[in-house]
C-alpha atoms as a PDB file:
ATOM      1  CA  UNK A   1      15.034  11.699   6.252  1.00  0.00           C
ATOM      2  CA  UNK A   2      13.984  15.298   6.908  1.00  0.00           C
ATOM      3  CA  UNK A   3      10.744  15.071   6.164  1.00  0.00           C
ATOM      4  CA  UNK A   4      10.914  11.720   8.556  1.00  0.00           C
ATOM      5  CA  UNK A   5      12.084  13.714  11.309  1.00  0.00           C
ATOM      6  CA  UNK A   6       9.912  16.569  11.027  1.00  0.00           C
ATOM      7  CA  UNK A   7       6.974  14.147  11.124  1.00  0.00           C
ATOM      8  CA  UNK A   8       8.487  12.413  14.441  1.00  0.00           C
ATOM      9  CA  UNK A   9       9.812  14.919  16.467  1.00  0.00           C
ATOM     10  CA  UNK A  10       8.408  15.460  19.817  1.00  0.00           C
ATOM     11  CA  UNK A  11       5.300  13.333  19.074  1.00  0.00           C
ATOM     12  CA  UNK A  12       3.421  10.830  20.946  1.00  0.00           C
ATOM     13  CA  UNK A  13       3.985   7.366  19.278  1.00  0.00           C
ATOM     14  CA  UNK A  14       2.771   4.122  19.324  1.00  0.00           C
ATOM     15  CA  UNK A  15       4.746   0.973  17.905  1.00  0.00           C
ATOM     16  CA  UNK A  16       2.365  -1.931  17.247  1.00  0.00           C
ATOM     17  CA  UNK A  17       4.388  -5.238  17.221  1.00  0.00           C
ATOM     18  CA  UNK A  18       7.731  -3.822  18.633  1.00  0.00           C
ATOM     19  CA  UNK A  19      10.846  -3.473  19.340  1.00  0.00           C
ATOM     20  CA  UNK A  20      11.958  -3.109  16.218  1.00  0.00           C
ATOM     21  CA  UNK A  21      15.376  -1.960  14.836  1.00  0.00           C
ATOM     22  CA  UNK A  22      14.332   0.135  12.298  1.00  0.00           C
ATOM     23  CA  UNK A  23      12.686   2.326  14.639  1.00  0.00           C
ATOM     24  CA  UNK A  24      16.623   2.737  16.891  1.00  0.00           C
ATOM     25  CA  UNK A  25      16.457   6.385  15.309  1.00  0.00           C
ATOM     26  CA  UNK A  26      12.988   6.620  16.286  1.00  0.00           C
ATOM     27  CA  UNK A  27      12.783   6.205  19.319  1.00  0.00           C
ATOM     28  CA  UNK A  28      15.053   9.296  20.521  1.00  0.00           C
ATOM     29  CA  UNK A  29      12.961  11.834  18.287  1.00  0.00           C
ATOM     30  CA  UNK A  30       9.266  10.918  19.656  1.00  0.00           C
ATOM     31  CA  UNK A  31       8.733  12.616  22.920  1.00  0.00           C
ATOM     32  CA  UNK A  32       7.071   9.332  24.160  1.00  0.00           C
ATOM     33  CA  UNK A  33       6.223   5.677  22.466  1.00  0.00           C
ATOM     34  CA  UNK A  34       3.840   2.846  23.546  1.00  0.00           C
ATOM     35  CA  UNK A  35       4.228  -0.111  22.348  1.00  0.00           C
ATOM     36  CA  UNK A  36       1.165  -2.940  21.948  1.00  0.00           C
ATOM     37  CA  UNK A  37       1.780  -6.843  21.174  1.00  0.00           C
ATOM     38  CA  UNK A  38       0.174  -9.816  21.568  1.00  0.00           C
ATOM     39  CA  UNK A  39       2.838 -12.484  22.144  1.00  0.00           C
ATOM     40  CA  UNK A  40       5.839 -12.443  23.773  1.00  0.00           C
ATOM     41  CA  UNK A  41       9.074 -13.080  20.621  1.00  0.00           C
ATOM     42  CA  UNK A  42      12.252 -13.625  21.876  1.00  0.00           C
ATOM     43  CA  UNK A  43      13.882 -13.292  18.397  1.00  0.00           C
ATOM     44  CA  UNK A  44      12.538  -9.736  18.059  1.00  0.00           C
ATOM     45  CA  UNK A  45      13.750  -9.087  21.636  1.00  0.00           C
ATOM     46  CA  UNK A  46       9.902  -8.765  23.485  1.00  0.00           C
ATOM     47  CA  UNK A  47      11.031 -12.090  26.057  1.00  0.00           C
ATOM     48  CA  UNK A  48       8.294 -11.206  28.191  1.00  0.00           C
ATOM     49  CA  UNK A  49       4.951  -9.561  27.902  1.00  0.00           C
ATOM     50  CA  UNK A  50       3.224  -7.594  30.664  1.00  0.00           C
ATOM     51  CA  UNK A  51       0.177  -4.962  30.250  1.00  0.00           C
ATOM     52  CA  UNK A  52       1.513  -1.908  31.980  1.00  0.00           C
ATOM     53  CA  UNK A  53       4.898  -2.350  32.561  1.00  0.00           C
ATOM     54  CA  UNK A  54       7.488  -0.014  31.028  1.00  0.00           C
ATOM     55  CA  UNK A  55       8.296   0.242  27.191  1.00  0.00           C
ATOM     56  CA  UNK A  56      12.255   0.502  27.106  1.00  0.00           C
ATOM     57  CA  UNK A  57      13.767  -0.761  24.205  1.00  0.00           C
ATOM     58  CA  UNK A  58      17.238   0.996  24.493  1.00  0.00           C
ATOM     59  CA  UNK A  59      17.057   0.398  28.125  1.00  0.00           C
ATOM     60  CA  UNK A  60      15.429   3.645  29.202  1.00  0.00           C
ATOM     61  CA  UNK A  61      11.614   3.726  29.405  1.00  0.00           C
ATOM     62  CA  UNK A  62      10.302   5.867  26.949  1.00  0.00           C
ATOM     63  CA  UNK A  63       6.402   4.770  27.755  1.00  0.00           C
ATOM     64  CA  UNK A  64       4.338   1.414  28.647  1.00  0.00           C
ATOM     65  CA  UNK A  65       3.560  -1.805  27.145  1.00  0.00           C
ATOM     66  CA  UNK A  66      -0.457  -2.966  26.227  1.00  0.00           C
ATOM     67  CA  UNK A  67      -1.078  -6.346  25.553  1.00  0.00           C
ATOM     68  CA  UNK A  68      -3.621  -6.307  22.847  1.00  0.00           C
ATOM     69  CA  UNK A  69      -5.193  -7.372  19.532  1.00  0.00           C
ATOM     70  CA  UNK A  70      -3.844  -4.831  16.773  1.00  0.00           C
ATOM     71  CA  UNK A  71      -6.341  -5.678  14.643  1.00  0.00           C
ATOM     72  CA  UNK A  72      -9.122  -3.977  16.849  1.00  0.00           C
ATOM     73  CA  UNK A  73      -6.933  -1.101  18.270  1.00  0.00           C
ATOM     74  CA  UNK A  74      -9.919   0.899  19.713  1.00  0.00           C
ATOM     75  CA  UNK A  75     -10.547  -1.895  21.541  1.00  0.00           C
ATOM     76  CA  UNK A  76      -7.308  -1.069  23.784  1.00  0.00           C
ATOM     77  CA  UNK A  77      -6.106   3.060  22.754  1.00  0.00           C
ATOM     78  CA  UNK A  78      -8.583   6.046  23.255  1.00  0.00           C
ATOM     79  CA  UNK A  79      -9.572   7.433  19.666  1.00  0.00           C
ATOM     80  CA  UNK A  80      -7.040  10.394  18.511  1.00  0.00           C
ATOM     81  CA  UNK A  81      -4.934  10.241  21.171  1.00  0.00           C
ATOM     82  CA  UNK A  82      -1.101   9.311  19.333  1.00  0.00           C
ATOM     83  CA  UNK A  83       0.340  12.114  16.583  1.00  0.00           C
ATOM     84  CA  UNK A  84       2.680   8.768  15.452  1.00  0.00           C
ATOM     85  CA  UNK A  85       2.504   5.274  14.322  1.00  0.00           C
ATOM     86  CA  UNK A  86       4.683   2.991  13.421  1.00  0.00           C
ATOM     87  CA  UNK A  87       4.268  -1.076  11.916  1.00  0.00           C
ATOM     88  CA  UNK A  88       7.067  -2.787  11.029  1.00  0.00           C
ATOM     89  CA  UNK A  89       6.213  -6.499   9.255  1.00  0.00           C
ATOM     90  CA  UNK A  90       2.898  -6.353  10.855  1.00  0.00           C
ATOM     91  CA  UNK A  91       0.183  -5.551   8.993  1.00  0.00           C
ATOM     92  CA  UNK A  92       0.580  -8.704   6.506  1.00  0.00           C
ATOM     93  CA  UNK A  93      -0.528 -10.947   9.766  1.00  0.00           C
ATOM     94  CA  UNK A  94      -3.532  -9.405   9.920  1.00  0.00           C
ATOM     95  CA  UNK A  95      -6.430 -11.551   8.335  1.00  0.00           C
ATOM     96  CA  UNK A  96      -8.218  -7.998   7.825  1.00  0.00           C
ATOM     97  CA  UNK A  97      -5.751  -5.561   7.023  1.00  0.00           C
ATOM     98  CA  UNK A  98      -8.697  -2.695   5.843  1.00  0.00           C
ATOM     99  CA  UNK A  99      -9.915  -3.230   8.987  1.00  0.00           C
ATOM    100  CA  UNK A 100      -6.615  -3.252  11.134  1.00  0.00           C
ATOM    101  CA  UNK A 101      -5.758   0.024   9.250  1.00  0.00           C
ATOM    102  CA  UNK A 102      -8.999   1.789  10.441  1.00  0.00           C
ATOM    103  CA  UNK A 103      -8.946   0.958  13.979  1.00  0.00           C
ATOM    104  CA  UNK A 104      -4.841   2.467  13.564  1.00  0.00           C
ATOM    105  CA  UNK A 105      -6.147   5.515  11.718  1.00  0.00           C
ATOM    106  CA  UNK A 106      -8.969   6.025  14.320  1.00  0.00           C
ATOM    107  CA  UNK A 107      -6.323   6.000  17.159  1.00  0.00           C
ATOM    108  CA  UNK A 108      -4.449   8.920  15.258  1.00  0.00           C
ATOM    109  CA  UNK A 109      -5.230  12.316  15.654  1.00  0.00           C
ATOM    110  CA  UNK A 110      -5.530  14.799  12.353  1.00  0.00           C
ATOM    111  CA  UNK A 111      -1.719  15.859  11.289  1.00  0.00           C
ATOM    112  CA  UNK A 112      -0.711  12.548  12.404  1.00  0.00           C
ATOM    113  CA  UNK A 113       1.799  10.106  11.002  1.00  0.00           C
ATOM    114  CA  UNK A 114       1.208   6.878  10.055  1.00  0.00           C
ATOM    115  CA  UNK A 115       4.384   4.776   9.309  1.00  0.00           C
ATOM    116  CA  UNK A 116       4.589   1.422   8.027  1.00  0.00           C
ATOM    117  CA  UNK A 117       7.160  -1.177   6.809  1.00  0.00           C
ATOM    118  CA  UNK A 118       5.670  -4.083   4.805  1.00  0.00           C
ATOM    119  CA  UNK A 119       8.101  -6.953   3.371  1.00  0.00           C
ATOM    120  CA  UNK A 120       9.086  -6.838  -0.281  1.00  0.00           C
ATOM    121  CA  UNK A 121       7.632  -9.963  -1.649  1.00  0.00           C
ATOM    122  CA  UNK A 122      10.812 -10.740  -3.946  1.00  0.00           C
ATOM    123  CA  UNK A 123      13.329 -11.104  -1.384  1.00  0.00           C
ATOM    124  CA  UNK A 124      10.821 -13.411   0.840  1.00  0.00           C
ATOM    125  CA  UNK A 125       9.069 -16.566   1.099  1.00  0.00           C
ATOM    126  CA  UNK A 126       6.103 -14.634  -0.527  1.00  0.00           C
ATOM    127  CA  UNK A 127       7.973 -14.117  -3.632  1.00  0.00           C
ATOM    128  CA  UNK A 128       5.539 -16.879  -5.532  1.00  0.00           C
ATOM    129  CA  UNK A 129       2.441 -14.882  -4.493  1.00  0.00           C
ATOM    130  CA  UNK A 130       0.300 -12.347  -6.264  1.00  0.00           C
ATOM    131  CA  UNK A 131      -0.098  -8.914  -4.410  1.00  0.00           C
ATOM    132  CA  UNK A 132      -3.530  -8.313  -3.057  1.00  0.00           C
ATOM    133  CA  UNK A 133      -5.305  -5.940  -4.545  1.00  0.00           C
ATOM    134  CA  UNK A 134      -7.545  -2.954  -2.640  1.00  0.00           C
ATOM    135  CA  UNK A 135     -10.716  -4.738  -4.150  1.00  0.00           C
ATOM    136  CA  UNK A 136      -9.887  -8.143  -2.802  1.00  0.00           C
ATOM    137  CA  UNK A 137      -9.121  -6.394   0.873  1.00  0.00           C
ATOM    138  CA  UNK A 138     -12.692  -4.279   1.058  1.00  0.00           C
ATOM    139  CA  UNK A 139     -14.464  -7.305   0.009  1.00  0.00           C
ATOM    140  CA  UNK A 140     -13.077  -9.277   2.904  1.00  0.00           C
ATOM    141  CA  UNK A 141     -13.660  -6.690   5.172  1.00  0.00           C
ATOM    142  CA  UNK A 142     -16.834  -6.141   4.207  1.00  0.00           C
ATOM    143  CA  UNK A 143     -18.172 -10.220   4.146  1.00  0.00           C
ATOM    144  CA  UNK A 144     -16.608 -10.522   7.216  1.00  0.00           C
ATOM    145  CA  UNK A 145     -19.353  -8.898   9.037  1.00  0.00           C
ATOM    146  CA  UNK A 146     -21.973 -11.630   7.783  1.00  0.00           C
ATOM    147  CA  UNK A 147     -19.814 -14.604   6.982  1.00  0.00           C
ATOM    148  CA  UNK A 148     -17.730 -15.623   9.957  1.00  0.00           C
ATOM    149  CA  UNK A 149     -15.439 -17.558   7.166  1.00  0.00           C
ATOM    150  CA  UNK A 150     -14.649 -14.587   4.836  1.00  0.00           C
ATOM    151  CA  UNK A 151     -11.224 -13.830   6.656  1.00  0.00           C
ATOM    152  CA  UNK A 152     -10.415 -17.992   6.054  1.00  0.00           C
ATOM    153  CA  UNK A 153     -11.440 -18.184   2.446  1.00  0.00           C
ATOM    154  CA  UNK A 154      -7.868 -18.107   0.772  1.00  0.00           C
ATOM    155  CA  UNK A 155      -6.063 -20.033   3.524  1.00  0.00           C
ATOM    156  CA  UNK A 156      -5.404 -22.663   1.793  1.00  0.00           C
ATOM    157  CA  UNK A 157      -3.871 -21.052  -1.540  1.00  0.00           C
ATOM    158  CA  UNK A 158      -1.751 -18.770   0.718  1.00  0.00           C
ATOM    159  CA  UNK A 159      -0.530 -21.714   2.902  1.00  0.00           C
ATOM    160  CA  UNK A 160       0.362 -23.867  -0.939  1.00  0.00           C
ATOM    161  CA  UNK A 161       1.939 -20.757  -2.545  1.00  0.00           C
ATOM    162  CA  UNK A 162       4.510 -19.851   0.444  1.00  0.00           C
ATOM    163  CA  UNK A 163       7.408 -21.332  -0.646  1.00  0.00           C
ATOM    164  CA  UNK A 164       8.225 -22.579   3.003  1.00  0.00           C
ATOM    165  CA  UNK A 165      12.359 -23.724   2.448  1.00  0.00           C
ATOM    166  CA  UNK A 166      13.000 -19.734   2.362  1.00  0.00           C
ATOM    167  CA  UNK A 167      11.630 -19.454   6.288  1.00  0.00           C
ATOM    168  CA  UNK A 168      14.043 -19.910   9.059  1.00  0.00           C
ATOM    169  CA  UNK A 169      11.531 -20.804  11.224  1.00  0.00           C
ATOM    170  CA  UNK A 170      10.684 -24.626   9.424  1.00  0.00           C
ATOM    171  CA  UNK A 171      13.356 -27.164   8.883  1.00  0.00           C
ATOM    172  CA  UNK A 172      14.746 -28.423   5.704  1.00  0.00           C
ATOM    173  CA  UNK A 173      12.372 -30.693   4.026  1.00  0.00           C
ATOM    174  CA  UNK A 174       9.378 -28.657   5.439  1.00  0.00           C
ATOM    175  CA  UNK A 175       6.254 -27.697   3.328  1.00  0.00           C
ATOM    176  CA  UNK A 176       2.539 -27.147   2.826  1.00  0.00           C
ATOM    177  CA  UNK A 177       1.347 -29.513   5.511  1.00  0.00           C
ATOM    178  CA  UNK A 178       3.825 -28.162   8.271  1.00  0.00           C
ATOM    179  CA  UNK A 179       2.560 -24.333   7.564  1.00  0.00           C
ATOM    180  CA  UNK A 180      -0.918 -25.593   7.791  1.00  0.00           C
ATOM    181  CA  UNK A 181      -0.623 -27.474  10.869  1.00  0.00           C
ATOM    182  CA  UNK A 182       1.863 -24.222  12.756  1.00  0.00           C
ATOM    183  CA  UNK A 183      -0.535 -21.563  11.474  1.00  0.00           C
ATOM    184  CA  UNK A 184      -3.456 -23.863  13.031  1.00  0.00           C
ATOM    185  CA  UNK A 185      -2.344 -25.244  16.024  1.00  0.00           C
ATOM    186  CA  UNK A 186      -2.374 -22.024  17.996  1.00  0.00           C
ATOM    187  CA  UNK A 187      -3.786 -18.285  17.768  1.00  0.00           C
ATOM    188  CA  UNK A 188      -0.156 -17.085  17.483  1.00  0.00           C
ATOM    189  CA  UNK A 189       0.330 -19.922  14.760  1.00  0.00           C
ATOM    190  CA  UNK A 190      -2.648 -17.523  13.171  1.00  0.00           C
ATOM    191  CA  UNK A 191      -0.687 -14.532  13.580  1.00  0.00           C
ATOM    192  CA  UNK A 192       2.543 -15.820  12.088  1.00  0.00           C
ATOM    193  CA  UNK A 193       1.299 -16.473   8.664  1.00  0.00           C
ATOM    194  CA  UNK A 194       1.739 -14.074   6.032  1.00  0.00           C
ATOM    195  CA  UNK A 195      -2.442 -13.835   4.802  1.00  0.00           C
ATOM    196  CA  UNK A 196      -1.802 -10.641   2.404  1.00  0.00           C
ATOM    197  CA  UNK A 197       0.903  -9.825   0.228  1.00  0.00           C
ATOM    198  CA  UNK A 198       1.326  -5.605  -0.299  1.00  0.00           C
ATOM    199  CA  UNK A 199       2.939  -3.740  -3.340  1.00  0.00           C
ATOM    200  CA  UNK A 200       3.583  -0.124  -3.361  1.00  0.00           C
ATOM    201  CA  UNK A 201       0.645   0.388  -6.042  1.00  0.00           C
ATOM    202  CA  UNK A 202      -1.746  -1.159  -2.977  1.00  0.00           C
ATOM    203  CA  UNK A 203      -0.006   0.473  -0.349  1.00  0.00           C
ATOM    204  CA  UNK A 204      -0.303   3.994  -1.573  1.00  0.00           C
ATOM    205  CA  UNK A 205      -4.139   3.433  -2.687  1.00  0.00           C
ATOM    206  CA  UNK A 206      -4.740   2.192   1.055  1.00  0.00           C
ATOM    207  CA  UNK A 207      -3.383   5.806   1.949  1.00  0.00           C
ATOM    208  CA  UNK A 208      -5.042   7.778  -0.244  1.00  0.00           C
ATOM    209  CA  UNK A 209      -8.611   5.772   0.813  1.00  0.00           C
ATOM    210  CA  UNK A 210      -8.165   6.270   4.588  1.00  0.00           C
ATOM    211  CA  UNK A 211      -6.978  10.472   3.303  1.00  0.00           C
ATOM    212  CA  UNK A 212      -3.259  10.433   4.072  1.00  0.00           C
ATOM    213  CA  UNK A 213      -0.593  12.322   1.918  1.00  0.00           C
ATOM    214  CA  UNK A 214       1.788  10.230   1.310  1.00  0.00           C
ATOM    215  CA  UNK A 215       5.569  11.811   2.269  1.00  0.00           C
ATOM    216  CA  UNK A 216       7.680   8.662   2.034  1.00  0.00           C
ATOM    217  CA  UNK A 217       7.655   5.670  -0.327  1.00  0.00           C
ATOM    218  CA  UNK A 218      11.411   3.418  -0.703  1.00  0.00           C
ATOM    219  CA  UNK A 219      12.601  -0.153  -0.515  1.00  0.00           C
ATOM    220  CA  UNK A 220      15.295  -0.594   1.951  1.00  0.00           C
ATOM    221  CA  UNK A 221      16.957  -3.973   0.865  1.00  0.00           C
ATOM    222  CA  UNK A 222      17.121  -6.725   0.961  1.00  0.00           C
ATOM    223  CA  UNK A 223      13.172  -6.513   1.488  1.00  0.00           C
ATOM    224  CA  UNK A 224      11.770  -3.656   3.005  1.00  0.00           C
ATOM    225  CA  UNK A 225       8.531  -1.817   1.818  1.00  0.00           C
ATOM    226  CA  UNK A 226       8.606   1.805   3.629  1.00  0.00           C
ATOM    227  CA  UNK A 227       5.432   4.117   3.490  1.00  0.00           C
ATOM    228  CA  UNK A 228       5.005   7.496   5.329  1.00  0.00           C
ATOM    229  CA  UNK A 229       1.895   9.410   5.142  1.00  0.00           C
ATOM    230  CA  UNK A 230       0.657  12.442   7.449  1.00  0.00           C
ATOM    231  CA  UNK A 231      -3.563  12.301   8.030  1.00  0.00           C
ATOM    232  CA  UNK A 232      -4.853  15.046   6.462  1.00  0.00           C
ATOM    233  CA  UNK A 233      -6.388  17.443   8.498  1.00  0.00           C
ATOM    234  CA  UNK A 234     -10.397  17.732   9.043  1.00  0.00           C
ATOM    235  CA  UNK A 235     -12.186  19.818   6.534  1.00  0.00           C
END
């Protein structure tokens, strides 16, 4: 927790993907916190979705909203310009997660903190599924750029090996055909499906590729992954 604190206090932050609860002691350390989404979610308490308007989620504005595609941060936040990060149940939606992570890194400045919560695949609808491995996640990224398909290619394993009765959000009875048919029907049916499934052994290789020391690494139950790392400063 100290080590937490001393990495939040005062900073710039930006939440990709929030509210979230976890980040209630968060929020009153940073000095200031954007927050960028793509959908409004009224279960995770984002009813409504406007690019600009004030980021308050304790009822005080603390900084502004940007509606945008986390994947391609750049696209939407100047390069270096946040000291703090923070990702909670996000980055496993992203059907390039190598990639996501570089566009968050890039929006970082040196001494920054990048702080991310992944679910534990035990506790979850995952808990049938392999973890990806670093390999599998540089050779999407890097097909992608020549085969517009490479981020599809194991769809259809991931949508037959979620075990679909342990997620609230399908009825009882649901399977397979119903994940399919959500996760297609919509670009936020895209961005619902779990496409990667993390351990800590990937998570803290991911850090130590993009040159991050990692600071934090815990499971919060029931199924909470928790990784801190501070971006090593320029040589």
């Amino acid at each position: 927790q100290l080590a937490l604190r001393h990495a939040t206090e005062g900073r710039k932050g930006l939440e990709i993907g929030g509210p979230t609860p976890l980040a209630a002691n968060l929020y009153g350390l940073l000095a200031s916190c954007d927050n960028l989404a793509t959908f409004e979610d009224h279960f995770h308490g984002r009813p409504e979705l406007i690019d600009g308007a004030d980021f308050a989620p304790q009822g005080e504005a603390i900084g502004k909203t940007l509606v945008g595609d986390a994947s391609n941060l750049t696209n939407h936040v100047p390069v270096g310009s946040y000291e703090f990060l923070f990702a909670s149940h996000v980055l496993e939606h992203t059907r390039d997660p190598l990639g996501a992570l570089l566009s968050w890194d890039a929006v970082l400045a040196p001494g920054g903190t990048l702080f991310l919560v992944l679910p534990w695949k035990a506790d979850t609808f995952d808990h049938l599924r392999a973890p990806n491995t670093l390999d599998q996640l540089a050779q999407k990224h890097v097909r992608r750029r020549t085969d517009p398909n490479a981020l599809m290619s194991d769809f259809e394993q991931s949508v037959r090996s979620i075990d679909v009765t342990r997620d609230w959000g399908f009825p009882p009875g649901s399977g397979a055909n119903e994940l399919r048919e959500r996760t297609l029907a919509s670009e936020k049916g895209m961005q619902m499906l779990h496409w990667h499934v993390f351990d800590f052994h990937l998570l803290k290789e991911l850090y130590e590729c993009l040159n991050y020391d990692v600071v934090v690494l815990d499971l919060l139950r029931p199924f909470h992954q928790v990784i801190v790392g501070t971006k090593r400063m320029s040589s």
